[in-house]
Protein backbone atom coordinates (compact mmCIF):
# COMPACT_ATOMS: atom_id res chain seq x y z
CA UNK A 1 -0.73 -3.41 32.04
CA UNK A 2 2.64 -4.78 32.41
CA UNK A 3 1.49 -8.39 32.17
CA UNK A 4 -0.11 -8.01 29.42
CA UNK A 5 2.51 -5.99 27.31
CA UNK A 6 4.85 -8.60 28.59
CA UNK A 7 2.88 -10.75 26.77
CA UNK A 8 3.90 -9.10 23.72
CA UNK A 9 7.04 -9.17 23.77
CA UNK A 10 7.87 -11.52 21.02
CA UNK A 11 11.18 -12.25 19.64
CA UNK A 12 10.22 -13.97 15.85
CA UNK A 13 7.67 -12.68 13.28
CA UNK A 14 4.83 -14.30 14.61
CA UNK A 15 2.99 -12.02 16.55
CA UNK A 16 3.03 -9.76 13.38
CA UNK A 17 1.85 -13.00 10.74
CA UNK A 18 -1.00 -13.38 13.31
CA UNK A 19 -2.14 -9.89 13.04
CA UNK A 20 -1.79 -9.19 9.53
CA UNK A 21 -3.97 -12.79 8.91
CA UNK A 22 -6.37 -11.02 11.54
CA UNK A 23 -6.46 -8.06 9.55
CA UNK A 24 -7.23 -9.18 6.47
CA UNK A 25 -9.86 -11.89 7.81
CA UNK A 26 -11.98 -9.25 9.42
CA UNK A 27 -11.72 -6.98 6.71
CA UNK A 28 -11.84 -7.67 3.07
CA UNK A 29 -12.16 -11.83 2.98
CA UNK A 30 -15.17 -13.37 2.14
CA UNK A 31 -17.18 -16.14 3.71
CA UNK A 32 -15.47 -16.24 7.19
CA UNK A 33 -15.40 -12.74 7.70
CA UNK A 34 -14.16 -11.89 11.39
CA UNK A 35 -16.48 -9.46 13.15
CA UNK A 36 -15.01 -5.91 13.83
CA UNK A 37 -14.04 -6.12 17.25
CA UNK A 38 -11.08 -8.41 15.62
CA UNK A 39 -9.56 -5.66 13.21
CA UNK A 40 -9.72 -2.64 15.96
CA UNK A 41 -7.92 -4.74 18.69
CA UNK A 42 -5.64 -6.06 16.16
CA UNK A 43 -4.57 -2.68 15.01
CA UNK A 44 -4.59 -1.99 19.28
CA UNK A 45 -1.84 -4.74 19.46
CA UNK A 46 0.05 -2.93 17.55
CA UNK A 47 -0.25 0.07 19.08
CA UNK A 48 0.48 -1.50 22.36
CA UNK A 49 3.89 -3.13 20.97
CA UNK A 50 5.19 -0.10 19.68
CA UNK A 51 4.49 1.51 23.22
CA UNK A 52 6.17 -1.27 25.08
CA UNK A 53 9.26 -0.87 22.59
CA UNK A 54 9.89 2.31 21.48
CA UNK A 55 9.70 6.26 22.85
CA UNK A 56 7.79 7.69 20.31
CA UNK A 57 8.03 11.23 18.77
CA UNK A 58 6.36 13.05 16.00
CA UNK A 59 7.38 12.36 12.96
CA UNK A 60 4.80 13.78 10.50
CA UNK A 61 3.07 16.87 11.50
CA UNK A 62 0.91 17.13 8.25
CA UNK A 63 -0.71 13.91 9.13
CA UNK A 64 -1.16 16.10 13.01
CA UNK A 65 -2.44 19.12 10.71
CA UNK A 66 -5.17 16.64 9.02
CA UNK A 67 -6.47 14.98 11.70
CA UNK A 68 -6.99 18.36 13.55
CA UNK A 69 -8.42 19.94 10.56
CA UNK A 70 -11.13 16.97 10.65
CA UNK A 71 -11.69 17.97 13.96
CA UNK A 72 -12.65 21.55 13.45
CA UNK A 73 -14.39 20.65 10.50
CA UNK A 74 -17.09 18.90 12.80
CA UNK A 75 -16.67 21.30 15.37
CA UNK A 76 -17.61 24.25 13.21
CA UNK A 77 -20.52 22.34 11.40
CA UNK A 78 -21.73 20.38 14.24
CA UNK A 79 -23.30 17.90 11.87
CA UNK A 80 -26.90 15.71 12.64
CA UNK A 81 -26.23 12.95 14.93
CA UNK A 82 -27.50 10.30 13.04
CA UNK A 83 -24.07 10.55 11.09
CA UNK A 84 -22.09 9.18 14.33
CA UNK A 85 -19.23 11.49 12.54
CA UNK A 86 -17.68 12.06 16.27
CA UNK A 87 -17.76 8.10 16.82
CA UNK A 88 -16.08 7.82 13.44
CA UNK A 89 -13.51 10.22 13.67
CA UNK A 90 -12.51 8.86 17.40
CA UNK A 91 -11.97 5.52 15.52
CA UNK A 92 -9.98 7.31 12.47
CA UNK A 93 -7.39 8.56 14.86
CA UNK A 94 -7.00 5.60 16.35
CA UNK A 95 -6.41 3.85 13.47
CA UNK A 96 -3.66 6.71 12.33
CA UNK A 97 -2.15 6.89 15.37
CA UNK A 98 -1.06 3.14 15.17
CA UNK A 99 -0.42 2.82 11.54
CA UNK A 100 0.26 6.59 10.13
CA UNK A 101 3.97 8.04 10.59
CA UNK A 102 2.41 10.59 13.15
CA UNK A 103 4.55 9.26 15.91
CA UNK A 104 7.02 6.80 15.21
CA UNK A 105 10.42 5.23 16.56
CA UNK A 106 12.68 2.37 15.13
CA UNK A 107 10.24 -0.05 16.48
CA UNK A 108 7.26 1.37 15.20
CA UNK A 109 9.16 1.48 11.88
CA UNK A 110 9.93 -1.80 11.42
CA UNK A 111 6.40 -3.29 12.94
CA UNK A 112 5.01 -1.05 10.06
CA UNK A 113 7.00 -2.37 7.43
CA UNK A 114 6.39 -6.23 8.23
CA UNK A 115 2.83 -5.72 9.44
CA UNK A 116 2.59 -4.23 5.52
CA UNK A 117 4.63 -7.40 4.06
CA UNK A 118 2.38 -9.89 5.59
CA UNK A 119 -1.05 -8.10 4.94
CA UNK A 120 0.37 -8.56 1.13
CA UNK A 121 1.24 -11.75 1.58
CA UNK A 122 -2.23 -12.83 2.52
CA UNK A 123 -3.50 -10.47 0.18
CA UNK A 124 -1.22 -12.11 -2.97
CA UNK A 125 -2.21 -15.83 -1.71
CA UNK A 126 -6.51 -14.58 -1.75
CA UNK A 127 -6.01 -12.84 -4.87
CA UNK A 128 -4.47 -15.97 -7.00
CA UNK A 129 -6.98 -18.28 -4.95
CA UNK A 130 -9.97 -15.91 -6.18
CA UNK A 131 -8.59 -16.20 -10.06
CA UNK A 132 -9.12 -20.02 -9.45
CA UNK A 133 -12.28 -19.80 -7.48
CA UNK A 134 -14.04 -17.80 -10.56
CA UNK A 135 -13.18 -21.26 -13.17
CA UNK A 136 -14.37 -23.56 -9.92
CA UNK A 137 -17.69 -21.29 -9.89
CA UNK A 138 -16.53 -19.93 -6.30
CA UNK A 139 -18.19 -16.70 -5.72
CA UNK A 140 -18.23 -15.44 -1.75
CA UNK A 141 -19.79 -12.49 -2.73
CA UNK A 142 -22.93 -12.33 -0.35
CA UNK A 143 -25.87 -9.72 0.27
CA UNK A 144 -29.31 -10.24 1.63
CA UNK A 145 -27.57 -13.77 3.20
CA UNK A 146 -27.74 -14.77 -0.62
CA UNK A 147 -24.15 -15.83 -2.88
CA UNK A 148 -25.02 -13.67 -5.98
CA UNK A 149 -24.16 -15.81 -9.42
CA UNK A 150 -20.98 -14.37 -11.10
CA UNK A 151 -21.55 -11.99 -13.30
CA UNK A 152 -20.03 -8.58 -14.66
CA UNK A 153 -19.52 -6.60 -11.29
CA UNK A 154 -20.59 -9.60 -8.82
CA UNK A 155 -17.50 -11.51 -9.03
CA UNK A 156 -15.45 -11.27 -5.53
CA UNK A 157 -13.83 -14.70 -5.73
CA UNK A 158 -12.44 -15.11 -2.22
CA UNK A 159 -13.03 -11.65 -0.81
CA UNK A 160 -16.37 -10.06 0.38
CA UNK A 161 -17.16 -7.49 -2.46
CA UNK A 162 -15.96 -6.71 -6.30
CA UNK A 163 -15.19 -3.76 -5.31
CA UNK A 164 -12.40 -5.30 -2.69
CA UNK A 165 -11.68 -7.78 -4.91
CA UNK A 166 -10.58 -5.23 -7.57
CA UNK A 167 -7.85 -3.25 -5.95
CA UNK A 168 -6.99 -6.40 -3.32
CA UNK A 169 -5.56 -7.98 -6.47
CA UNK A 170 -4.41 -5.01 -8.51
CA UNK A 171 -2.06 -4.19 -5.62
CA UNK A 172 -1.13 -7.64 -5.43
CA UNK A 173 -0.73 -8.19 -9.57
CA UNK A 174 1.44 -4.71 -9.19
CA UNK A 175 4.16 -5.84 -6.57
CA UNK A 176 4.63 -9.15 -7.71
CA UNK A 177 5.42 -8.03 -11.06
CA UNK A 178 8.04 -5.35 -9.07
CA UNK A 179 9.83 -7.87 -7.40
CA UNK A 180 9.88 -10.22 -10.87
CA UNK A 181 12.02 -7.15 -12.06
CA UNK A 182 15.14 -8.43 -9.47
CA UNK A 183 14.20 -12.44 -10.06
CA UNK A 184 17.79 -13.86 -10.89
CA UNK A 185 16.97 -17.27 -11.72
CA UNK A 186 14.57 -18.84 -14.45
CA UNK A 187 12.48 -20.37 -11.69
CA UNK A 188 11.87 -17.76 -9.61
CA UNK A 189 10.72 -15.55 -12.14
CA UNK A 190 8.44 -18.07 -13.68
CA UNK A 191 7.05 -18.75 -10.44
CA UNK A 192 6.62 -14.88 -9.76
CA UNK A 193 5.15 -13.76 -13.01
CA UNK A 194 2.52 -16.87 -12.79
CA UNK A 195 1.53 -15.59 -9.44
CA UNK A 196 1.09 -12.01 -10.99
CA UNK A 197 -0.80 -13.00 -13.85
CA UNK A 198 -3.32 -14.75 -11.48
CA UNK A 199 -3.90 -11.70 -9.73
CA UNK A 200 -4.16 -9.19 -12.81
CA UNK A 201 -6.71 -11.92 -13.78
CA UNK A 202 -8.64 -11.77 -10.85
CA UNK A 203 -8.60 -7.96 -10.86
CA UNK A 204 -10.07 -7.89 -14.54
CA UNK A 205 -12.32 -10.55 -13.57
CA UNK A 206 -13.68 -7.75 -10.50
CA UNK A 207 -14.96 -5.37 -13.48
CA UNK A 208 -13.53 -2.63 -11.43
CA UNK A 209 -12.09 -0.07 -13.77
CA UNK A 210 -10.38 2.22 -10.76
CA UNK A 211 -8.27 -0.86 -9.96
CA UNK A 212 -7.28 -1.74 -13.50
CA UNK A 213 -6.40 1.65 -14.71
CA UNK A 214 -4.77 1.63 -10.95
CA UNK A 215 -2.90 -1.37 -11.48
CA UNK A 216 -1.64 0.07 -14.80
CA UNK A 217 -0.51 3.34 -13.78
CA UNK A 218 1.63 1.55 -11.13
CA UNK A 219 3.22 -0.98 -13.12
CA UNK A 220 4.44 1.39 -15.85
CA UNK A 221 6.39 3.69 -12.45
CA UNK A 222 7.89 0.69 -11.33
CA UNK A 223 9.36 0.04 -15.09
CA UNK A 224 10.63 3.85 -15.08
CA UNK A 225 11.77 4.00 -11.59
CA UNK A 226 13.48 0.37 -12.11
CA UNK A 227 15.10 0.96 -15.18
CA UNK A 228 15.58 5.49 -14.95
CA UNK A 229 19.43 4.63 -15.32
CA UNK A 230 19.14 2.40 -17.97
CA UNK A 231 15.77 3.55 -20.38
CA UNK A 232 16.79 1.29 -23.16
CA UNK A 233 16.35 -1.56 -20.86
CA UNK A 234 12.91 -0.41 -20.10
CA UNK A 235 11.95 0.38 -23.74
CA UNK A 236 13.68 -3.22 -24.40
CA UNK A 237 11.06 -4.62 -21.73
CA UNK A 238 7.81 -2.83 -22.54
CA UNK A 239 7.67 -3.64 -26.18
CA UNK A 240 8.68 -6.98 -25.37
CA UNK A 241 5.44 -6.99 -22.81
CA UNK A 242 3.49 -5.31 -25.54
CA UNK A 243 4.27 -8.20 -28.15
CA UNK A 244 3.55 -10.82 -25.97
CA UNK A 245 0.40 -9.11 -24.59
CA UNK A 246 -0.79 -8.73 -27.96
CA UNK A 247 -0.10 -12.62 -29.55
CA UNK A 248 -1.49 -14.15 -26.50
CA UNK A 249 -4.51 -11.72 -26.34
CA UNK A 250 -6.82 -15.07 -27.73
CA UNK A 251 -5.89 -16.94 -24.43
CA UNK A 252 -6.32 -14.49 -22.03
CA UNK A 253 -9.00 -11.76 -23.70
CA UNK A 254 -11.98 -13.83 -22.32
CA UNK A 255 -11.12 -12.71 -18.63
CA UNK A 256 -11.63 -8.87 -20.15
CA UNK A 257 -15.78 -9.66 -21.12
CA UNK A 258 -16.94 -8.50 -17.21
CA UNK A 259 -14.79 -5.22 -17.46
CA UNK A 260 -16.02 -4.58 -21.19
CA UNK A 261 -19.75 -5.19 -20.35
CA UNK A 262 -19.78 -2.88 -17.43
CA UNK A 263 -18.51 -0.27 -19.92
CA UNK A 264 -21.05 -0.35 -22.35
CA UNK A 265 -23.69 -0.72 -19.54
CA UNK A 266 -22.73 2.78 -18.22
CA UNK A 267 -22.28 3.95 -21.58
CA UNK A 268 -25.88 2.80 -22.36
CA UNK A 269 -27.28 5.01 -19.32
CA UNK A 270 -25.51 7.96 -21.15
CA UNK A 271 -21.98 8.11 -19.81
CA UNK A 272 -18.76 6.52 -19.10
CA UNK A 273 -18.74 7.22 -15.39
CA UNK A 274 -22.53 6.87 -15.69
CA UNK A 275 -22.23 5.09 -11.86
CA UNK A 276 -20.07 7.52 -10.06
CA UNK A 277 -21.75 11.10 -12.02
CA UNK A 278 -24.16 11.58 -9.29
CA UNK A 279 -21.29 11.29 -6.36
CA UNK A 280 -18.96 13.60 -7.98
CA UNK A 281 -21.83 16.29 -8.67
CA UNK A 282 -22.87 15.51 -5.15
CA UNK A 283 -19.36 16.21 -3.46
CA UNK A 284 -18.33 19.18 -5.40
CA UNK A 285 -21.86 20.91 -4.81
CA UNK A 286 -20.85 20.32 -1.06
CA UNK A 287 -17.50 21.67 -1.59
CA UNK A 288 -19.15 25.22 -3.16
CA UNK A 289 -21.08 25.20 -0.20
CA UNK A 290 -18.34 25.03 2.28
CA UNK A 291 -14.72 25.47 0.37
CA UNK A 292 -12.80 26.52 3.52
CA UNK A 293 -13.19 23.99 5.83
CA UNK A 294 -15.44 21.75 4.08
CA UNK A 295 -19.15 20.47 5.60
CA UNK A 296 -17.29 17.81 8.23
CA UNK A 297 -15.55 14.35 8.32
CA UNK A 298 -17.58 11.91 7.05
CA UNK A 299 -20.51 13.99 6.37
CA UNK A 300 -22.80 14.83 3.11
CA UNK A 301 -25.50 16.51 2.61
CA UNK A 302 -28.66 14.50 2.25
CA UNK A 303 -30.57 16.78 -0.34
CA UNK A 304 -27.60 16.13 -2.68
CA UNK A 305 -26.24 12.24 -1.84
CA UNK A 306 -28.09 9.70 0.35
CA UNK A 307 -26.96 8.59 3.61
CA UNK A 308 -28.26 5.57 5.57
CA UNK A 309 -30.46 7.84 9.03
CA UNK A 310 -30.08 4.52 11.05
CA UNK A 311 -25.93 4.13 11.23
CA UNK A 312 -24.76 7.08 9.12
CA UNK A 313 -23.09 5.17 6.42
CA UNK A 314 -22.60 7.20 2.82
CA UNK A 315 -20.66 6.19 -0.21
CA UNK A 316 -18.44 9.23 -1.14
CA UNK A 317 -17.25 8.13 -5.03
CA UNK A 318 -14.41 9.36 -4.43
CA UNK A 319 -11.67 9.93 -1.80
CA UNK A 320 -10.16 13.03 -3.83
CA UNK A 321 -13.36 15.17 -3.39
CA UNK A 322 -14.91 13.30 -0.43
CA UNK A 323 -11.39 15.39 0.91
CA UNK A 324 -12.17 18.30 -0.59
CA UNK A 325 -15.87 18.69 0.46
CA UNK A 326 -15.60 17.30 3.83
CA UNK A 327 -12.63 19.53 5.15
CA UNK A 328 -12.53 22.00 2.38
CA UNK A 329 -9.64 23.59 0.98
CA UNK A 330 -7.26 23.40 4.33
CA UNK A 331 -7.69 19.60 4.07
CA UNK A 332 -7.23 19.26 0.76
CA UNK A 333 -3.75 21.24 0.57
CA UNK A 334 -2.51 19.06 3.57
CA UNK A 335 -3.75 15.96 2.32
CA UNK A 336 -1.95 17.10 -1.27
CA UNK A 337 1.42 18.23 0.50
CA UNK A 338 1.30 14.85 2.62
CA UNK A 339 0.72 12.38 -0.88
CA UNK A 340 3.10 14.72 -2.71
CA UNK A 341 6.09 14.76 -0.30
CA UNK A 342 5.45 10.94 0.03
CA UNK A 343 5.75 10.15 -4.04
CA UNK A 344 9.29 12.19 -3.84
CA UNK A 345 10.73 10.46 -1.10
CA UNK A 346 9.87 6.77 -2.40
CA UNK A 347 11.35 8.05 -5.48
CA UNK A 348 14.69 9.40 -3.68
CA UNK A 349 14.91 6.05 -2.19
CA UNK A 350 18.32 4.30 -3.34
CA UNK A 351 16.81 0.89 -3.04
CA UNK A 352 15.48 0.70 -6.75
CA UNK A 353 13.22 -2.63 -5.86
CA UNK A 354 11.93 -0.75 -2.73
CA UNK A 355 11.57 2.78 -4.38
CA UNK A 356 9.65 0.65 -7.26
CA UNK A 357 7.69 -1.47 -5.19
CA UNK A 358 6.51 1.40 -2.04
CA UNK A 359 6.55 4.67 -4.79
CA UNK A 360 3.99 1.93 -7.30
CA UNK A 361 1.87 1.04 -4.29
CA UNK A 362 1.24 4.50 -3.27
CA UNK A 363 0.31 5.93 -6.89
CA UNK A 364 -1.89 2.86 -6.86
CA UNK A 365 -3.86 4.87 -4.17
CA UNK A 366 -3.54 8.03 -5.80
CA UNK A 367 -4.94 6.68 -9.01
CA UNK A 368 -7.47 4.59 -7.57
CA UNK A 369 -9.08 6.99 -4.56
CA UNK A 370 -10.34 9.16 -7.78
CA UNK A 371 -13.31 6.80 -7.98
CA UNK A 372 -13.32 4.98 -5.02
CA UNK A 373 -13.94 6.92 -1.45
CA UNK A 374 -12.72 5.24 1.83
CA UNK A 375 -10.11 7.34 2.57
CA UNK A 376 -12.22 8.48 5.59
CA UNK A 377 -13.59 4.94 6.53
CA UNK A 378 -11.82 3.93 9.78
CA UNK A 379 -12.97 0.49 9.28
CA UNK A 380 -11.82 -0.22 5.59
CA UNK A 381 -8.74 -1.68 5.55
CA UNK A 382 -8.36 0.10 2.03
CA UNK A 383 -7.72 3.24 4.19
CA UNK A 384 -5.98 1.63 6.62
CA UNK A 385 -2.95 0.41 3.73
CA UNK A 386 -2.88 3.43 2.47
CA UNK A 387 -1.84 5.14 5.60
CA UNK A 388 0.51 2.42 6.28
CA UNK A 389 1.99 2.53 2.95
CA UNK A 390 2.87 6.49 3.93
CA UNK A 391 4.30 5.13 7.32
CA UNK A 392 6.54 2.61 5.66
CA UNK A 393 7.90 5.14 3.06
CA UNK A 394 8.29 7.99 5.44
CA UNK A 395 10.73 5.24 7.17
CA UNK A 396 12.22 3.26 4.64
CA UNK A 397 15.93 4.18 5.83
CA UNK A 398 15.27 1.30 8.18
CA UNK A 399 14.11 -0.95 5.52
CA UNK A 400 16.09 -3.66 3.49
CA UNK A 401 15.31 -4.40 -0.12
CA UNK A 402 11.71 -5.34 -0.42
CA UNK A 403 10.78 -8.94 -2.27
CA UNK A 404 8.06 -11.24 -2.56
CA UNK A 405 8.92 -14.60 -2.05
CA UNK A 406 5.91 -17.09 -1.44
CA UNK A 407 7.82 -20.17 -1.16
């Protein structure tokens, strides 16, 4: 064991570029995807650095308070095996333990915040490359060992699904236009904003509406946060934004078709949220049946949602209630409290670019986990970010000023 911590020990930023790129590769990019034995002991080298470097203590006992409450929720319901929810859950902690403030130290703290710089570094670089890959006809978007043709919802560009593709660059678009809000010279901010518009591009071009409205939310918080001593500044920049939006909207209104079309195909089945009705029913029908402590992690119930008998995957719709009806109202009020005392502190934060920038990446999560539900899949690194995103804010006294500089 001490060899290979020793191993470990690194004295630059390496170690933590390598993992991040590891990361991402066996997680949400397309085309050379990494198998999952890459992601888990990537997140294990973590967790294995912050032993070797740090005595660790608990730090957030809500985070303790949910993971136990997902425990008793499959110990009360003992749920069918076929739903591997034990297997899961083992693989959830593990994942929490490394990247969640649970237990943390100065070390921990500062792996955290770089191993969440360079994951958005990557992430920024994919999500520009994907706007270019959809005008090169570039679509690694693969089921059935077939590239689907880019269409309205089957557009991932560079990453493995639309759907990762959507908030991927929405969370990109978001903190490079932050950072643009510091940019002191003409060049960097041209070079900044370019970067952003590339990556709101390639989020429209997704067609995922949870990422866009997402990516909106957290934009206008950064502008108030930014600006809250100094609103005329902020009124100053929105309606300049607004204006310019608006004349361009010829030039830049064609990468809008995909999001438009899915619309009106929902709408044509009979309702706006035609593709995500059936979950929500689903999930609060599961709730009624169990509102204490919910029907168990990562577990539905077949008669109302379907669930795959040979692995145990299901597709929640949404993180919000896939909360509420797996652990029931005790899971729900933690997970609330935790999200809640999380938005205040990033807001207390003195740093305005970091309170922007961390406070705009978490409501990004908030916003977009209404309609999307991985916040209980150990293996999607959606989940994983926003658990690390909590980490890095519960910390951020250790932080300097965050800033995105791909140069």
């Amino acid at each position: 064991m001490k060899k290979l911590l020793s191993i470990l020990d690194f004295r630059s930023d390496g170690i933590f570029k390598i993992v991040a790129l590891l990361i991402v590769m066996s997680s949400f990019v397309g085309g050379i995807t990494l198998p999952p034995p890459f992601y888990y002991g990537s997140l294990a080298v973590c967790g294995l650095m912050i032993i070797k470097n740090g005595k660790l203590k608990v730090k957030n006992v809500y985070v303790l308070l949910f993971l136990i409450i997902c425990f008793f929720s499959l110990l009360i319901n003992n749920p069918p095996s076929y739903f591997r929810a034990w297997e899961r859950l083992g693989g959830y902690t593990m994942i929490l333990l490394v990247v969640s403030s649970l237990f943390a130290c100065k070390y921990s703290t500062q792996l955290r915040a770089k191993i969440l710089y360079y994951i958005m570094e990557v992430a920024i670089l994919l999500s520009v490359g994907s706007f270019f890959a959809y005008f090169l006809g570039i679509n690694l978007f693969v089921r059935l060992g077939e590239q689907l043709e880019i269409s309205a919802g089957k557009f991932s560009g560079l990453m493995n699904h639309s759907m990762v593709l959507g908030p991927v660059a929405g969370l990109s678009g978001f903190v490079l236009f932050a950072s643009i809000l510091s940019k002191k010279t003409k060049k960097d901010y041209l070079f900044t904003g370019a970067m952003a518009l590339c990556c709101f591009g390639a989020c429209l071009l997704s067609a995922s509406r949870a990422a866009v409205g997402a990516t909106g939310v957290a934009c206008v918080y950064a502008l108030f946060r930014y600006y809250r001593k100094r609103m005329s500044k902020m009124v100053t920049v929105v309606v300049v934004m607004v204006g310019l939006l608006m004349a361009t909207f010829p030039l830049w209104g064609g990468v809008t078709d995909f999001l438009v079309q899915k619309q009106k195909g929902n709408e044509s089945m009979g309702s706006a949220i035609y593709s995500r009705e059936r979950k929500f029913t689903a999930r609060i029908l599961e709730f009624k049946s169990s509102p204490i402590i919910g029907i168990g992690y990562n577990v539905v119930i077949p008669e109302y949602d379907g669930v795959v008998m040979s692995n145990g995957q299901i597709e929640p719709g949404s993180s919000w209630l896939a909360v509420a009806s797996m652990t029931g109202v005790l899971g729900l009020s933690v997970f609330i409290t935790i999200c809640v005392k999380e938005m205040r502190r990033a807001w207390k934060i003195e740093r305005p670019l970091t309170s922007s920038i961390l406070g705009g990446m978490l409501l990004f999560f908030l916003v977009h986990m209404i309609a999307e539900g991985y916040i209980f899949a150990p293996k999607n690194c959606l989940s994983m970010l926003f658990w690390l995103i909590i980490a890095v804010i519960d910390d951020n006294m250790h932080l300097k000023e965050i800033e995105y500089k791909l140069v």
